[in-house]
Protein backbone atom coordinates (compact mmCIF):
# COMPACT_ATOMS: atom_id res chain seq x y z
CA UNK A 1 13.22 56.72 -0.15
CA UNK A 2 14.29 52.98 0.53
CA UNK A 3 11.69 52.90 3.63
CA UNK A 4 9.03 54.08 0.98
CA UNK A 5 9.88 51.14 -1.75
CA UNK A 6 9.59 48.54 0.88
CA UNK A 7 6.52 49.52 2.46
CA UNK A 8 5.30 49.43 -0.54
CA UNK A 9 6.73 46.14 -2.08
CA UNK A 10 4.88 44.09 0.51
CA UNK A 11 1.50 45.45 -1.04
CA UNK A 12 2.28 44.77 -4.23
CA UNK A 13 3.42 41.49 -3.37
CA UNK A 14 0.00 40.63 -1.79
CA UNK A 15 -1.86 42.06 -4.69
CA UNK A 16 0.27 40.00 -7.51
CA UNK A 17 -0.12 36.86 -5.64
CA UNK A 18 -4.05 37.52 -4.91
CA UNK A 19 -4.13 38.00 -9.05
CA UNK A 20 -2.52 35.42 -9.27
CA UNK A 21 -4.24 32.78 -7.68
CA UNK A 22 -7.57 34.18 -9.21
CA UNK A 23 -6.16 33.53 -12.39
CA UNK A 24 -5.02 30.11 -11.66
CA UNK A 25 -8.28 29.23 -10.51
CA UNK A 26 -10.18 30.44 -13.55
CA UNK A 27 -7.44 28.70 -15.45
CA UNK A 28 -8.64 25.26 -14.15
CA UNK A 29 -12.34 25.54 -13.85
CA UNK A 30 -11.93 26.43 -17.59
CA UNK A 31 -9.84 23.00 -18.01
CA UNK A 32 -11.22 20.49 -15.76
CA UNK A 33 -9.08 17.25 -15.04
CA UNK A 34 -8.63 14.56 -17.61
CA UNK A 35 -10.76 11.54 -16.07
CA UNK A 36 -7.53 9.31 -16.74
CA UNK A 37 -6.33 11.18 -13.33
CA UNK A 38 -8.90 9.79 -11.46
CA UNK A 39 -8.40 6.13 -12.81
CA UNK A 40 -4.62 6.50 -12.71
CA UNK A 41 -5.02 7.07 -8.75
CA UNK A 42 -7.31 4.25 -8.61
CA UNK A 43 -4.76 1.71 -10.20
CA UNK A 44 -1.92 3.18 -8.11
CA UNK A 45 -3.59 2.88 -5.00
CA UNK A 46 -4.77 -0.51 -5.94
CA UNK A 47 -0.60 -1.15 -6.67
CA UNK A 48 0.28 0.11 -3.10
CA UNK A 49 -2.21 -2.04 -1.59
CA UNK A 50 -0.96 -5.04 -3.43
CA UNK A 51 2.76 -3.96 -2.59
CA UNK A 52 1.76 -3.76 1.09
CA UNK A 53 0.22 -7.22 0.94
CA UNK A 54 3.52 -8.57 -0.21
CA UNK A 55 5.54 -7.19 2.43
CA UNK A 56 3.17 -7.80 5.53
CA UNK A 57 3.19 -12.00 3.81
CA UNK A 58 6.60 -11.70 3.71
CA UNK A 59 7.51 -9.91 7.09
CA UNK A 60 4.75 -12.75 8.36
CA UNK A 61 6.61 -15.85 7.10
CA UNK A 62 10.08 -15.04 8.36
CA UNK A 63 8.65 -13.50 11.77
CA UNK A 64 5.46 -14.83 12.51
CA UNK A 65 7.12 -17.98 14.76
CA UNK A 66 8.07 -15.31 16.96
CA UNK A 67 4.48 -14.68 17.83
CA UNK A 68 3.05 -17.85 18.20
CA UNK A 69 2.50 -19.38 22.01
CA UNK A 70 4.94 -21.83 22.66
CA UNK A 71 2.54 -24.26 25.36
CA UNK A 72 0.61 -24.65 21.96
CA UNK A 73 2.17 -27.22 18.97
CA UNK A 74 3.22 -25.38 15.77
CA UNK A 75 0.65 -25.70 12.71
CA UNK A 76 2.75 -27.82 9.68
CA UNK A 77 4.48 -25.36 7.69
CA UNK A 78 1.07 -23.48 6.46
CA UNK A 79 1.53 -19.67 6.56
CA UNK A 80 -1.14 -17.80 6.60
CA UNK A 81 -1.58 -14.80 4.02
CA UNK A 82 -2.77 -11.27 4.00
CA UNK A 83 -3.55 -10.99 0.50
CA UNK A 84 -6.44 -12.70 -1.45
CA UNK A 85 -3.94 -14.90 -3.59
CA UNK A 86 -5.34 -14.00 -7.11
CA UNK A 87 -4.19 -11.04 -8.87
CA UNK A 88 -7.17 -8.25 -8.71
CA UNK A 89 -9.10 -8.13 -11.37
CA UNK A 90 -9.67 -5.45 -13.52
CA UNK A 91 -11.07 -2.22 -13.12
CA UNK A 92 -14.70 -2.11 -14.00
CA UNK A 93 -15.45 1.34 -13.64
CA UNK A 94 -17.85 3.46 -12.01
CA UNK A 95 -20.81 1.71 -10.24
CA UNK A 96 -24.19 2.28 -11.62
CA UNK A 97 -26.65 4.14 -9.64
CA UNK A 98 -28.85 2.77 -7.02
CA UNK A 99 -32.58 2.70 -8.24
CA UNK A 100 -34.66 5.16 -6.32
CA UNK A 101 -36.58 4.47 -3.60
CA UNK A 102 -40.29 5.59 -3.30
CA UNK A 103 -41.12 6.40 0.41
C-alpha cells in the first residue's frame, strides 16, 4: 500500500504544480505590471551606472600612476574621469515615434 501512495504522489505533484502555474499565469495577464516598474528599473540602472562611475574615478586616481609609461613626463596633477561630471538629468520618458517612411 505505501508503494501505491508514492507512485501516485509524484502524479499528483506534477498535476498541482501544472495547475498551478496556469493559474499564475492567468493571474498576471489579468493584472499587467504597474508602468512605475519599468521606470523604477530605469532610475536604478541609471544609479548603478553612476555608482560604477564613481568607483572606476576613484580606483583611477589612486592607481592610475601605476599605468602610466615612465620614459614619458607625468601630466600636472589632471586626472582624467569616467563620468560626464554633471549629474544626469532627468528622465524624460519614452521617445516619440519615428515618422514613417514612404518607400
Amino acid at each position: 500500500m505505501d508503494d501505491l501512495l508514492l507512485a501516485l504522489s509524484v502524479p499528483a505533484v506534477v498535476v498541482a504544480s501544472g495547475v498551478y502555474a496556469v493559474c499564475d499565469c492567468r493571474r498576471q495577464r489579468r493584472r499587467p505590471p504597474s508602468p512605475y516598474t519599468r521606470r523604477a528599473g530605469r532610475l536604478a540602472s541609471r544609479d548603478a551606472l553612476i555608482l560604477a562611475e564613481s568607483v572606476v574615478d576613484s580606483a583611477y586616481a589612486a592607481l592610475g600612476r601605476l599605468y602610466t609609461d615612465p620614459a614619458t613626463p607625468h601630466p600636472a596633477a589632471h586626472t582624467p574621469t569616467v563620468s560626464c561630471g554633471a549629474d544626469p538629468s532627468r528622465d524624460p520618458g519614452p521617445s516619440r515615434p519615428a515618422p514613417a517612411r514612404r518607400p
